[in-house]
Protein backbone atom coordinates (compact mmCIF):
# COMPACT_ATOMS: atom_id res chain seq x y z
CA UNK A 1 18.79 26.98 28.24
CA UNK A 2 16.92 29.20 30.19
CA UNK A 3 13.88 30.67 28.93
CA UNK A 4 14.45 33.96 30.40
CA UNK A 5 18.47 34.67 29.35
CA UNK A 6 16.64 33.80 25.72
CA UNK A 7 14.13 36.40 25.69
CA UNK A 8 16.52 38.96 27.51
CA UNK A 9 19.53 38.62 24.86
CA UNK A 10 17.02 37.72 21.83
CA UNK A 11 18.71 40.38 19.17
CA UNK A 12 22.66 39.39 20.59
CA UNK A 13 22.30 35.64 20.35
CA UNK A 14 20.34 35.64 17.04
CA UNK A 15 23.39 36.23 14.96
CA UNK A 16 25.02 33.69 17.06
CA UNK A 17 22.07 31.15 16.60
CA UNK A 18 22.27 31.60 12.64
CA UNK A 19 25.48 31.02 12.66
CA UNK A 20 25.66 27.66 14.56
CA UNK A 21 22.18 26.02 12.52
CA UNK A 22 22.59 28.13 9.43
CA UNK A 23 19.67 26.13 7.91
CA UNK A 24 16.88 27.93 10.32
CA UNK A 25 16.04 31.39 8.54
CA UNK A 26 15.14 35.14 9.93
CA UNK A 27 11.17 33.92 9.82
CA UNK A 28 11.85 30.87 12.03
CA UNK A 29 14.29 33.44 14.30
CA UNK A 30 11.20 35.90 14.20
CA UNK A 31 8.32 33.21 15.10
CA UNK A 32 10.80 31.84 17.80
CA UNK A 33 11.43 35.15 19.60
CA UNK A 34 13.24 34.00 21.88
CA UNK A 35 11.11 31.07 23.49
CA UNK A 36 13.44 28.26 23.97
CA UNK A 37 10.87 25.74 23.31
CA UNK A 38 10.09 27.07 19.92
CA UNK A 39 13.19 26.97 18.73
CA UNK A 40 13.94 23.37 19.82
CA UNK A 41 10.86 22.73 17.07
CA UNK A 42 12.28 24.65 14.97
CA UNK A 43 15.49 22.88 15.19
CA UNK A 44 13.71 19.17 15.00
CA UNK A 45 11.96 20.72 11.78
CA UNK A 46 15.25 21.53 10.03
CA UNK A 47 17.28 19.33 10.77
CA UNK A 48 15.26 16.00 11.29
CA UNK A 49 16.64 15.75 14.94
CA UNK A 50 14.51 14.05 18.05
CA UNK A 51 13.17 16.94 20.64
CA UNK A 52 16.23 14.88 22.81
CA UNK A 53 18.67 15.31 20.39
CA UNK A 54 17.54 19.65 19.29
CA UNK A 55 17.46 20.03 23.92
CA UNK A 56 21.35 18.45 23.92
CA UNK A 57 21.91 20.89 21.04
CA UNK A 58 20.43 24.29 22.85
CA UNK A 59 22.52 22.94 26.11
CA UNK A 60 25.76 22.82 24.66
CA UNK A 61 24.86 25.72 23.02
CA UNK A 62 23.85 27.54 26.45
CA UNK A 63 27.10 26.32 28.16
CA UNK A 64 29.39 27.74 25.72
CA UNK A 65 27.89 31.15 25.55
């Protein structure tokens, strides 16, 4: 996903990022703000996924959007 479209649509695609990994929480959404590499940690950290596995995640994520 690009970095940029992240930071640029931050508050729209929050909502839509707590929906799809319910598990990560406003203070992970609020240290992530939008960088795309924080959030794949973030995603790794809640769910127990390998950084390959949280990337394929954000892509299909990105391509649906």
């Amino acid at each position: 996903m690009n970095s940029d479209i992240i930071k640029g649509k931050w508050k729209q695609l929050r909502g839509r990022i707590q929906e799809r990994w319910g598990n990560l929480t406003n203070d992970d959404l609020d240290v992530v703000e939008g960088h795309s590499d924080y959030l794949t940690g973030k995603l790794q950290e809640r769910y127990g996924w390998t950084k390959e596995k949280a990337q394929q995640e954000l892509r299909d994520f990105s391509d649906k959007l």
